[in-house]
N, C-alpha and C. Protein backbone atom coordinates (compact mmCIF):
# COMPACT_ATOMS: atom_id res chain seq x y z
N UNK A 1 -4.60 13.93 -11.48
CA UNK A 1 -5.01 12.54 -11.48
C UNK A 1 -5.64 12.15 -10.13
N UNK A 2 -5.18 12.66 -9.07
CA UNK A 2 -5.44 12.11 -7.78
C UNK A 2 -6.90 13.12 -7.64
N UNK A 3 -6.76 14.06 -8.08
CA UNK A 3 -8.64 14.89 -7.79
C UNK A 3 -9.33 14.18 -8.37
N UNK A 4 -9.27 13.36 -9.81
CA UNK A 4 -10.20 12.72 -10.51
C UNK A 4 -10.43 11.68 -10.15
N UNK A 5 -9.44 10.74 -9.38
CA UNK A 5 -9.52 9.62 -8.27
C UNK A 5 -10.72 9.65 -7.55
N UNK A 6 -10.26 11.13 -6.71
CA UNK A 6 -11.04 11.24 -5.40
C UNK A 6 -12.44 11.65 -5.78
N UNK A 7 -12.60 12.45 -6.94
CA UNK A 7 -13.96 12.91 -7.37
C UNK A 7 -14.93 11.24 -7.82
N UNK A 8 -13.67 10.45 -8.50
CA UNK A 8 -15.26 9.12 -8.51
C UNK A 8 -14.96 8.22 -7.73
N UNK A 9 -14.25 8.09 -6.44
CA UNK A 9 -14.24 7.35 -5.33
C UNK A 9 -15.72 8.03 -4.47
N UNK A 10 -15.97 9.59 -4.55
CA UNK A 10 -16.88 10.09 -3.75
C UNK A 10 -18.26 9.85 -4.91
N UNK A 11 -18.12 10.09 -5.78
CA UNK A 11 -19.38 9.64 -6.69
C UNK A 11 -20.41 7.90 -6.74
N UNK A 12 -18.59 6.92 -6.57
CA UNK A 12 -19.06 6.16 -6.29
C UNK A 12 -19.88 5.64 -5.14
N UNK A 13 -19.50 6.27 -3.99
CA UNK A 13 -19.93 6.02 -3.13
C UNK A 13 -21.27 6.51 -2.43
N UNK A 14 -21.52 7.89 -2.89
CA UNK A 14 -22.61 8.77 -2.97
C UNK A 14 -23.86 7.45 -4.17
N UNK A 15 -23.50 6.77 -4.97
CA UNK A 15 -23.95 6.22 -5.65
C UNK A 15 -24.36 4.65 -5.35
N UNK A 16 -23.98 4.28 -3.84
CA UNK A 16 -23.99 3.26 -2.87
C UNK A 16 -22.91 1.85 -3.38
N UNK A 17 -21.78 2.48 -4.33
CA UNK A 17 -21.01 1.39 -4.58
C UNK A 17 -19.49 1.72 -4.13
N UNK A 18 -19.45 0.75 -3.04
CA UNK A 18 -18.05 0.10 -2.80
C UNK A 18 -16.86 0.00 -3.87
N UNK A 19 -15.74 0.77 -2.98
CA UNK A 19 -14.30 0.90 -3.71
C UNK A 19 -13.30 0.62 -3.25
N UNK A 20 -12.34 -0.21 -4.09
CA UNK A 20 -11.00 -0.67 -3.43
C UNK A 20 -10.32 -0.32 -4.29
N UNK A 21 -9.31 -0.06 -3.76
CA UNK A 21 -7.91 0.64 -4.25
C UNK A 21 -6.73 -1.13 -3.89
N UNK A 22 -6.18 -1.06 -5.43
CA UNK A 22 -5.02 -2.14 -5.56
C UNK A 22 -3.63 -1.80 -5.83
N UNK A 23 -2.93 -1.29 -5.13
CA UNK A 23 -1.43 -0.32 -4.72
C UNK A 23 -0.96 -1.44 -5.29
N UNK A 24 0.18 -0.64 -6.01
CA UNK A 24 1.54 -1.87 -6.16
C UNK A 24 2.56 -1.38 -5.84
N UNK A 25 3.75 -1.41 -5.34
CA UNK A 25 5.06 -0.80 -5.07
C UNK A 25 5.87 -1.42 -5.77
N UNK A 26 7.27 -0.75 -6.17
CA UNK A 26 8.39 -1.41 -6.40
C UNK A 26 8.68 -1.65 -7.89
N UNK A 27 7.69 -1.32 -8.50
CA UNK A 27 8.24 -0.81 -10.17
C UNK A 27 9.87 -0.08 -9.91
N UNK A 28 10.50 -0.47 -11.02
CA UNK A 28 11.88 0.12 -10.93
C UNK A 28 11.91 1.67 -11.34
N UNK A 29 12.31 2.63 -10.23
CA UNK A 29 12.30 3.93 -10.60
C UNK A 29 11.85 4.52 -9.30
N UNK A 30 11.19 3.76 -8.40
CA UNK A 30 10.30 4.40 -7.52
C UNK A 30 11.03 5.08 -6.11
N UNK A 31 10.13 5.94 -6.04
CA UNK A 31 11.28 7.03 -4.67
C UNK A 31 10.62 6.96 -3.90
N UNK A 32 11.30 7.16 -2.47
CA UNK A 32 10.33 7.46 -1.38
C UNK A 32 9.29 8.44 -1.95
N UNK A 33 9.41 9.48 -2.41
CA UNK A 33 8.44 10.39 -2.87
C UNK A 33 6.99 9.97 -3.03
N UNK A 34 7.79 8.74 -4.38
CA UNK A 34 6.33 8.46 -4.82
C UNK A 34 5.59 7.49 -3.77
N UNK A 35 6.45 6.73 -2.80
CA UNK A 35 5.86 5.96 -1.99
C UNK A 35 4.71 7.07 -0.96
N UNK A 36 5.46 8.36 -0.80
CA UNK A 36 4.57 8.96 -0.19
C UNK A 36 3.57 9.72 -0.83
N UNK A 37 3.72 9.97 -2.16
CA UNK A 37 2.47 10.24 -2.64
C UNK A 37 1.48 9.27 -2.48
N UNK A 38 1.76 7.89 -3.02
CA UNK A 38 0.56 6.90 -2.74
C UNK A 38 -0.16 6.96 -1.40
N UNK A 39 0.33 7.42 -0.22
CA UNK A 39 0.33 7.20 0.67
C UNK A 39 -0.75 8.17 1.11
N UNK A 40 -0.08 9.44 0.33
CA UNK A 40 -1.13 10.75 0.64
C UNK A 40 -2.50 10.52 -0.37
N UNK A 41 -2.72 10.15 -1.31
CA UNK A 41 -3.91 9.49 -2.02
C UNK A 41 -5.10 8.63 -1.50
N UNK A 42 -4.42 7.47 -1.39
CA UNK A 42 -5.37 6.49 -0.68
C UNK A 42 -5.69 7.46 1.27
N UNK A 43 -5.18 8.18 1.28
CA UNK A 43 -5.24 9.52 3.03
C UNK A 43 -6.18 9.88 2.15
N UNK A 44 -6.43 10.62 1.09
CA UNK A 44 -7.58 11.62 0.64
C UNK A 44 -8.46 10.93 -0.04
N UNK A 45 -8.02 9.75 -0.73
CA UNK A 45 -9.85 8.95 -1.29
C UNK A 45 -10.26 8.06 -0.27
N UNK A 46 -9.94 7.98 0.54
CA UNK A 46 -9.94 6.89 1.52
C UNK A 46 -11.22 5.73 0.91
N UNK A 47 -10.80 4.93 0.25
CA UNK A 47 -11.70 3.49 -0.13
C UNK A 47 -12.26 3.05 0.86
N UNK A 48 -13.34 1.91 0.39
CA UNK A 48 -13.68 1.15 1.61
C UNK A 48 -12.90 0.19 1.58
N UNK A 49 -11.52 -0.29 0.80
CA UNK A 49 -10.72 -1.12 1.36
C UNK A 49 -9.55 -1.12 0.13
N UNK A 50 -8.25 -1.50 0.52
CA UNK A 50 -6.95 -1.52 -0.17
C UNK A 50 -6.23 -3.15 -0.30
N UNK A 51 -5.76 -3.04 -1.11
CA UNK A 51 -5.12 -4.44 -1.50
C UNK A 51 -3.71 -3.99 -1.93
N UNK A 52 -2.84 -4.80 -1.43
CA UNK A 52 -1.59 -4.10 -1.72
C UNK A 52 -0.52 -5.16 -2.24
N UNK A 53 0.47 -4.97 -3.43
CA UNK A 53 0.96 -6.25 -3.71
C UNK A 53 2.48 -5.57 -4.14
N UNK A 54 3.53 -6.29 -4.49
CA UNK A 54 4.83 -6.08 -5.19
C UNK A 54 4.48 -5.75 -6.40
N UNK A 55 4.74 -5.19 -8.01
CA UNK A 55 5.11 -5.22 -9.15
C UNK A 55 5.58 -6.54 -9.62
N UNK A 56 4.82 -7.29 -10.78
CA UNK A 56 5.29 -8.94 -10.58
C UNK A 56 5.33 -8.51 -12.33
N UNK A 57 6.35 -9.18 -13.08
CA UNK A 57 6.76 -8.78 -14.50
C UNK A 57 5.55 -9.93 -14.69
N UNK A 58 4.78 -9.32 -15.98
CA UNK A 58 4.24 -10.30 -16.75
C UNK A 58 4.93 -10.74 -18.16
N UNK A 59 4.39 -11.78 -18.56
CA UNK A 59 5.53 -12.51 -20.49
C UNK A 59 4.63 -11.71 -21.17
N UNK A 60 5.47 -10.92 -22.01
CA UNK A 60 4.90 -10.02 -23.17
C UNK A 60 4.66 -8.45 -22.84
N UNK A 61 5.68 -8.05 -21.76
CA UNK A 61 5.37 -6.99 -21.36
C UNK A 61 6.46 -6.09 -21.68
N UNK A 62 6.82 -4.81 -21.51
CA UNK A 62 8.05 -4.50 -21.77
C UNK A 62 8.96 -4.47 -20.35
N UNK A 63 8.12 -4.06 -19.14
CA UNK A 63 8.41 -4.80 -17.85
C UNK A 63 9.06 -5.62 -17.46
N UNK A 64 8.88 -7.11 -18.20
CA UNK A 64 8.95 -8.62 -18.41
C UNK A 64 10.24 -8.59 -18.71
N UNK A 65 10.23 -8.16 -19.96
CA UNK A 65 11.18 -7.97 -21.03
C UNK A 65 12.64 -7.45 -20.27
N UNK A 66 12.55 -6.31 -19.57
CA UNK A 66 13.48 -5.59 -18.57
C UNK A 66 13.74 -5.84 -17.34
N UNK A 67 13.14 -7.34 -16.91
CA UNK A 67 13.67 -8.02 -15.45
C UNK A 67 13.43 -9.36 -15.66
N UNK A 68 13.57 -9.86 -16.97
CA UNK A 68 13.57 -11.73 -17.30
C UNK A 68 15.20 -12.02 -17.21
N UNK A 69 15.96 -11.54 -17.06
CA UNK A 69 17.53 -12.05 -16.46
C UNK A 69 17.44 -12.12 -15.34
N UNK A 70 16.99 -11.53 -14.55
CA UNK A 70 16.95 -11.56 -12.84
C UNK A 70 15.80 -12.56 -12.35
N UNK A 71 15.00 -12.86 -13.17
CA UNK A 71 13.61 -14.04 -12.22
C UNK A 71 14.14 -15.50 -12.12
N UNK A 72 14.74 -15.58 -12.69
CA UNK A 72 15.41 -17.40 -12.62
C UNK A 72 14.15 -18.10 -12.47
N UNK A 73 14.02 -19.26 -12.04
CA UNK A 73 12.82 -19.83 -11.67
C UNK A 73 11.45 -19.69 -11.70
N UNK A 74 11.49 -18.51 -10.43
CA UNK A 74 10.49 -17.63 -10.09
C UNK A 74 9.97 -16.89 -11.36
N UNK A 75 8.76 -17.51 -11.86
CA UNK A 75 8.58 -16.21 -12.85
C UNK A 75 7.15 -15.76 -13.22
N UNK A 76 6.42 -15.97 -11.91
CA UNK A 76 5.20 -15.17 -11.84
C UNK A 76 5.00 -15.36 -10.73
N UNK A 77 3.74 -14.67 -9.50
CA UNK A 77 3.42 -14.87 -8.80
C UNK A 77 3.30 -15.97 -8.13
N UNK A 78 2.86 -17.26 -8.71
CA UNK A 78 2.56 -18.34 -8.37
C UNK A 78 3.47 -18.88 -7.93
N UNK A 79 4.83 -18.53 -8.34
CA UNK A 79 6.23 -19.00 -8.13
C UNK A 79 6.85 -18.60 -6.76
N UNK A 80 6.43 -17.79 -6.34
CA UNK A 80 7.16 -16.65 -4.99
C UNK A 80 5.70 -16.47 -3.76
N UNK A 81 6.64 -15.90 -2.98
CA UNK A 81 5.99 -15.57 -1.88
C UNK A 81 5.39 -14.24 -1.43
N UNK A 82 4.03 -14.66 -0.93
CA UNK A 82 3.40 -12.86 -0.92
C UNK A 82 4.78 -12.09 -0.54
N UNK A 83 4.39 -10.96 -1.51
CA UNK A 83 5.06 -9.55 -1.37
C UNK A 83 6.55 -9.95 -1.68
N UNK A 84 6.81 -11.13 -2.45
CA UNK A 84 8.38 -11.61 -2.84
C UNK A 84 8.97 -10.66 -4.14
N UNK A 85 9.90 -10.16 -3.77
CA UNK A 85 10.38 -9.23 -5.47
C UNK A 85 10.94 -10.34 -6.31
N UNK A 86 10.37 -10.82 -7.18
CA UNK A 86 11.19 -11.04 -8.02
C UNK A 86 12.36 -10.76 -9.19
N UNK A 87 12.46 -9.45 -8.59
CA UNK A 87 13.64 -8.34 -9.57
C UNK A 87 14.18 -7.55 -8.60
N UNK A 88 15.36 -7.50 -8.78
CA UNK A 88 16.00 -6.34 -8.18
C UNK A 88 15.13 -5.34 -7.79
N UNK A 89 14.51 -4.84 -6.98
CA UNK A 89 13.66 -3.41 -7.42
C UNK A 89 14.25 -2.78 -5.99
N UNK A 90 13.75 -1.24 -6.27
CA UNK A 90 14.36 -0.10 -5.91
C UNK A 90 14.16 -0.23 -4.28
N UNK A 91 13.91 -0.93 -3.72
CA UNK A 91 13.99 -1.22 -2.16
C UNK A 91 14.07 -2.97 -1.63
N UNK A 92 14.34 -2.94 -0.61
CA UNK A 92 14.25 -4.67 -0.48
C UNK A 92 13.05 -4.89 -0.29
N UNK A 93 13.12 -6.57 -0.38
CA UNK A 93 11.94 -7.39 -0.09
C UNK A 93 11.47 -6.90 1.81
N UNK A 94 12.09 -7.09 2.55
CA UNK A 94 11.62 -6.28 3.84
C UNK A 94 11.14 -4.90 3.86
N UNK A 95 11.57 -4.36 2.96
CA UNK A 95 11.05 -2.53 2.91
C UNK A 95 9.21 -2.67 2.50
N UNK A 96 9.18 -3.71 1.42
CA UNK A 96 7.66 -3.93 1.30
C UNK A 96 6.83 -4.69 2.15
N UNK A 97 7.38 -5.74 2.44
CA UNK A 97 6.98 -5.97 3.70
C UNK A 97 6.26 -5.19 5.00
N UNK A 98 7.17 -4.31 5.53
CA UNK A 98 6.98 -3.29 6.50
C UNK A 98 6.18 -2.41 5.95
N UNK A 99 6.36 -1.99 4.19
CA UNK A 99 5.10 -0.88 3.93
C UNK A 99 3.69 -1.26 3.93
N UNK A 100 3.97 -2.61 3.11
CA UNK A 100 2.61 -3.62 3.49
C UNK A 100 1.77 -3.08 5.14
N UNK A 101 2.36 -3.18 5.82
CA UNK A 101 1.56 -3.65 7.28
C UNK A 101 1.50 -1.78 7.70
N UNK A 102 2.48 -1.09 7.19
CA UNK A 102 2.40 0.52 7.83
C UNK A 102 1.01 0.84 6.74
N UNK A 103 0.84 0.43 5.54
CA UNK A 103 -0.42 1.20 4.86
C UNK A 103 -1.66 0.66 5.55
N UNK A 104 -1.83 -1.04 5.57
CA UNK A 104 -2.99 -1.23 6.30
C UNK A 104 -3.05 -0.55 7.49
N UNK A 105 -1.99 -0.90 8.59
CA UNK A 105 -2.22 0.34 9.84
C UNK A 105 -2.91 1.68 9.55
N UNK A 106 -2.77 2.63 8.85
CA UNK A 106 -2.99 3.74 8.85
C UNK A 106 -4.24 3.76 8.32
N UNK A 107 -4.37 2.77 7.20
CA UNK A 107 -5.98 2.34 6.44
C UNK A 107 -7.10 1.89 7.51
N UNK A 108 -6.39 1.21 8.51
CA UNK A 108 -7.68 0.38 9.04
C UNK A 108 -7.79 2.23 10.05
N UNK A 109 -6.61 2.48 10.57
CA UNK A 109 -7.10 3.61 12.13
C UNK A 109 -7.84 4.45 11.31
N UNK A 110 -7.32 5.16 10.33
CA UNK A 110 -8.43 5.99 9.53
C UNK A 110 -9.76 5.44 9.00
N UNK A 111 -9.99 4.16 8.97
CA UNK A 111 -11.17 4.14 8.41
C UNK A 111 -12.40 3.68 10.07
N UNK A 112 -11.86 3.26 10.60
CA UNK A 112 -12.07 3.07 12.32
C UNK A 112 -12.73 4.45 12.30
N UNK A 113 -11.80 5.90 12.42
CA UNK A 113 -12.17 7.33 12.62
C UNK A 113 -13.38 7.92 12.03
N UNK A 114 -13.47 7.31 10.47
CA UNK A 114 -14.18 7.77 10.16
C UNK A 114 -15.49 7.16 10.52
N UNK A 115 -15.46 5.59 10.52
CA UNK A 115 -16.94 4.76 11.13
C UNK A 115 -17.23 5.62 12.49
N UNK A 116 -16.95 5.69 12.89
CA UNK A 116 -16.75 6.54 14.63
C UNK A 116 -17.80 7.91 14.30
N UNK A 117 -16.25 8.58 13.26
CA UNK A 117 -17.38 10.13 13.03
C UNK A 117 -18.93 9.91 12.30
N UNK A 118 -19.12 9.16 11.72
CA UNK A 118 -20.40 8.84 11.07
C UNK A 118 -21.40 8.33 11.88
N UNK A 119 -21.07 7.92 13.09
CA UNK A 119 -21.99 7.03 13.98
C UNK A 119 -22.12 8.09 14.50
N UNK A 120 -21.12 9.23 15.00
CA UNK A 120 -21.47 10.74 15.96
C UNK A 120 -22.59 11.12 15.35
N UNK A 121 -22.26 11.49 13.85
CA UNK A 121 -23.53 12.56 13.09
C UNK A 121 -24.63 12.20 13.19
N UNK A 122 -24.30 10.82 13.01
CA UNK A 122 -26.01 10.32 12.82
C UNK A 122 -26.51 9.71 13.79
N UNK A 123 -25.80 10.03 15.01
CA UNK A 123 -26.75 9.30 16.48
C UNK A 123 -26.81 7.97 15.89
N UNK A 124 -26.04 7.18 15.78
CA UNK A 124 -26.24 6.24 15.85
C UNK A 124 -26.11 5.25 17.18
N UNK A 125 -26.99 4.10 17.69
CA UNK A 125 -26.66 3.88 19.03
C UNK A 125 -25.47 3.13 19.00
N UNK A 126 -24.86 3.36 19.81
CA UNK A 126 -23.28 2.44 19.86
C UNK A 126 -23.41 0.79 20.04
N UNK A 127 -22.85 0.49 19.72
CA UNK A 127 -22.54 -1.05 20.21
C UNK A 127 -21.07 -1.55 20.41
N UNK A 128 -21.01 -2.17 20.68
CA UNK A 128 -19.67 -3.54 21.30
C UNK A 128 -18.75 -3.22 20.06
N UNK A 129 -19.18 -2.99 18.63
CA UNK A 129 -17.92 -2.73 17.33
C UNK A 129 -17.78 -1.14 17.42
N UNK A 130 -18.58 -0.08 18.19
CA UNK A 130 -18.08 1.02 18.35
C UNK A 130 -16.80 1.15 18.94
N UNK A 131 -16.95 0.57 20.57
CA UNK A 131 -16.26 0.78 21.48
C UNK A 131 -14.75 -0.57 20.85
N UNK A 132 -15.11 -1.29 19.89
CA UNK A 132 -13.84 -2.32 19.38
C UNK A 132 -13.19 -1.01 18.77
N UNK A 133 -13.56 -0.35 17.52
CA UNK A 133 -13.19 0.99 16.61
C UNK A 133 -12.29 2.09 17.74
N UNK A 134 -12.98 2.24 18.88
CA UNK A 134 -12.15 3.06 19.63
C UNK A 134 -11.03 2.60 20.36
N UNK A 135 -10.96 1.76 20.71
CA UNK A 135 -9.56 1.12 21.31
C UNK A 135 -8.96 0.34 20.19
N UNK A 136 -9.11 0.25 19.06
CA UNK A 136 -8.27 -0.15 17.79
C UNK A 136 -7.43 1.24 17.18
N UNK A 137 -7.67 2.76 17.73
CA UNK A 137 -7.35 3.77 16.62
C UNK A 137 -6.24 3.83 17.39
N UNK A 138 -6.09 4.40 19.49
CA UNK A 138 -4.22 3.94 19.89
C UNK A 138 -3.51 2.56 18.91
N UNK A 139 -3.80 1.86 19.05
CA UNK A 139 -3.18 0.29 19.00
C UNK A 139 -2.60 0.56 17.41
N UNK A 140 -3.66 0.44 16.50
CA UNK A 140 -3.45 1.14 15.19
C UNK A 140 -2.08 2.55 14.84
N UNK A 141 -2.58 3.41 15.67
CA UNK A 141 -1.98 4.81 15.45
C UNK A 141 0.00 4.04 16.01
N UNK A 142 0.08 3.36 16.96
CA UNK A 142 1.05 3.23 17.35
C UNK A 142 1.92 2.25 16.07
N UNK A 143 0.94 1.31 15.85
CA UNK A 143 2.00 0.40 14.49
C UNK A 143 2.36 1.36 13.40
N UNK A 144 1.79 2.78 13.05
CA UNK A 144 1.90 3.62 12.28
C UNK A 144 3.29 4.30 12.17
N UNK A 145 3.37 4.54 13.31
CA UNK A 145 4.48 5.12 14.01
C UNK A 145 5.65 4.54 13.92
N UNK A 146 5.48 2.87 14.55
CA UNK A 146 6.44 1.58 14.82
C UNK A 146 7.04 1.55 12.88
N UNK A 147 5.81 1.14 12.31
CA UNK A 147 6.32 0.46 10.82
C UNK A 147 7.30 2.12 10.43
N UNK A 148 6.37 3.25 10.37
CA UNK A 148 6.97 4.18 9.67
C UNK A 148 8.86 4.89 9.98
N UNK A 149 8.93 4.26 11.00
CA UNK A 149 10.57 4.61 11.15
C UNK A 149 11.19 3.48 11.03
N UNK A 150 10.64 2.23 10.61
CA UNK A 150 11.42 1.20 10.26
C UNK A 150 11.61 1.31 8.83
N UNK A 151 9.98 2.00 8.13
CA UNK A 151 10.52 2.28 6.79
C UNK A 151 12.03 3.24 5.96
N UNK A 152 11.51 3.91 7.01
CA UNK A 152 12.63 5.44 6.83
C UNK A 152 14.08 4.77 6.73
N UNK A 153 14.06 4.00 8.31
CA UNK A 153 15.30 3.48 8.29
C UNK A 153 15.52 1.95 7.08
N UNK A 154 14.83 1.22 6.60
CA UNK A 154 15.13 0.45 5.31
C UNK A 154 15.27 1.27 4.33
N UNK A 155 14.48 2.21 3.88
CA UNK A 155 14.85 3.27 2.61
C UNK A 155 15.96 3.81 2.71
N UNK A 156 16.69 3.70 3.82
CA UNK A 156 18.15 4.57 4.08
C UNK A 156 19.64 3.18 3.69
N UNK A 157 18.79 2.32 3.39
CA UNK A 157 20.23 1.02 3.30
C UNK A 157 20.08 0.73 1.92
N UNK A 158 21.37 0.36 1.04
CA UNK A 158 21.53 0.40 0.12
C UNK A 158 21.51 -0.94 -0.87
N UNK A 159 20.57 -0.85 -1.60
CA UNK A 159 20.41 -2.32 -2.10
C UNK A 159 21.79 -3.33 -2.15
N UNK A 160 21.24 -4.85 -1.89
CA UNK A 160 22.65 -5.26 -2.63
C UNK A 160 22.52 -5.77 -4.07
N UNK A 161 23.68 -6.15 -4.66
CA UNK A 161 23.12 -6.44 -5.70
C UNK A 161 22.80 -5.09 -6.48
N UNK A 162 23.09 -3.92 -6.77
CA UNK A 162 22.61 -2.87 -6.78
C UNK A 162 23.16 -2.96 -8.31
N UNK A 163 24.11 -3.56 -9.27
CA UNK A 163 24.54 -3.64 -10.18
C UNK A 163 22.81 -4.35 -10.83
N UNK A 164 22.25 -4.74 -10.30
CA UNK A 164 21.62 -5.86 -11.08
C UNK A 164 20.12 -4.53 -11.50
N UNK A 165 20.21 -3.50 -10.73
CA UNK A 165 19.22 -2.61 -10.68
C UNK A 165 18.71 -2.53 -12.41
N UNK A 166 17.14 -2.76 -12.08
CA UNK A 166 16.83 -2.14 -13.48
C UNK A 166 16.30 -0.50 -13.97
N UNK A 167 17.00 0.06 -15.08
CA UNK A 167 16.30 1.38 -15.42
C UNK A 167 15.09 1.40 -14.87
N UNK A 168 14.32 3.09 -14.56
CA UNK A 168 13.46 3.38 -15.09
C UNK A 168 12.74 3.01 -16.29
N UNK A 169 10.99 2.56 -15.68
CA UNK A 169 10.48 2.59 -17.29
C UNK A 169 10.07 3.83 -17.89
């Protein structure tokens, strides 16, 4: 799945059209694993930009259906706060949070690297957003670092509420 990703992320782009990738985390079931697969994906298609949000149950879903005891109130986006879980899900509301800001980190320094290497190949003359790109990839590379052992260490604490957990879909 992820070669066929990357094969029409590069088609598209070879084809002069712009691609964004829309991540969601926190479907019930999800492992660090898969957090790091996503992670290694959007590393190998690298888009020209990412949008990243919680898993939000929609009415009429089977999703819905399997976390409408736990939304009280809250029962769509409109109701909650960016990146708010409205379900129990398999990490806290701070764990997405922090992944939130560790994926853009790593999205923006990598895509910084690559504007950089493309301006090398092609002689391009530098300007004032070159030299911004190069002192953004430390600054960048370091929140990478910062968010990613805060993640490690939230993935290591144990939900509360952990009775309220929903199955796998």
């Amino acid at each position: 799945m992820a070669d066929q990703l990357e094969g029409a992320r590069r088609r598209l782009g070879a084809a002069g059209i712009r691609s964004a990738f829309f991540l969601q985390f926190g479907y019930p079931g999800e492992t660090w694993a898969d957090v790091q697969l996503t992670l290694k994906m959007v590393r190998e298609c690298m888009p020209d930009d990412i949008g990243i949000s919680v898993a939000y149950p929609l009415p009429g879903k089977k999703f819905y259906e399997r976390v409408k005891a736990q939304l009280g109130e809250k029962t769509n986006w409109e109701d909650s706060d960016d990146l708010a879980m409205l379900y129990q899900g398999p990490y806290s509301q701070e764990f997405y949070r922090v992944l939130h800001r560790r994926v853009h980190r790593e999205f923006r320094m990598r895509r910084a690297w690559l504007t950089l290497k493309q301006g090398v190949r092609h002689r391009v003359r530098w300007r004032a957003k070159h030299l911004r790109l190069v002192l953004s990839i430390p600054y960048q590379w370091a929140g990478v670092v910062r968010t990613e052992a805060k993640l490690r260490e939230l993935a290591k604490r144990p939900q509360a509420n952990s009775l309220l957990r929903v199955q796998p879909l």
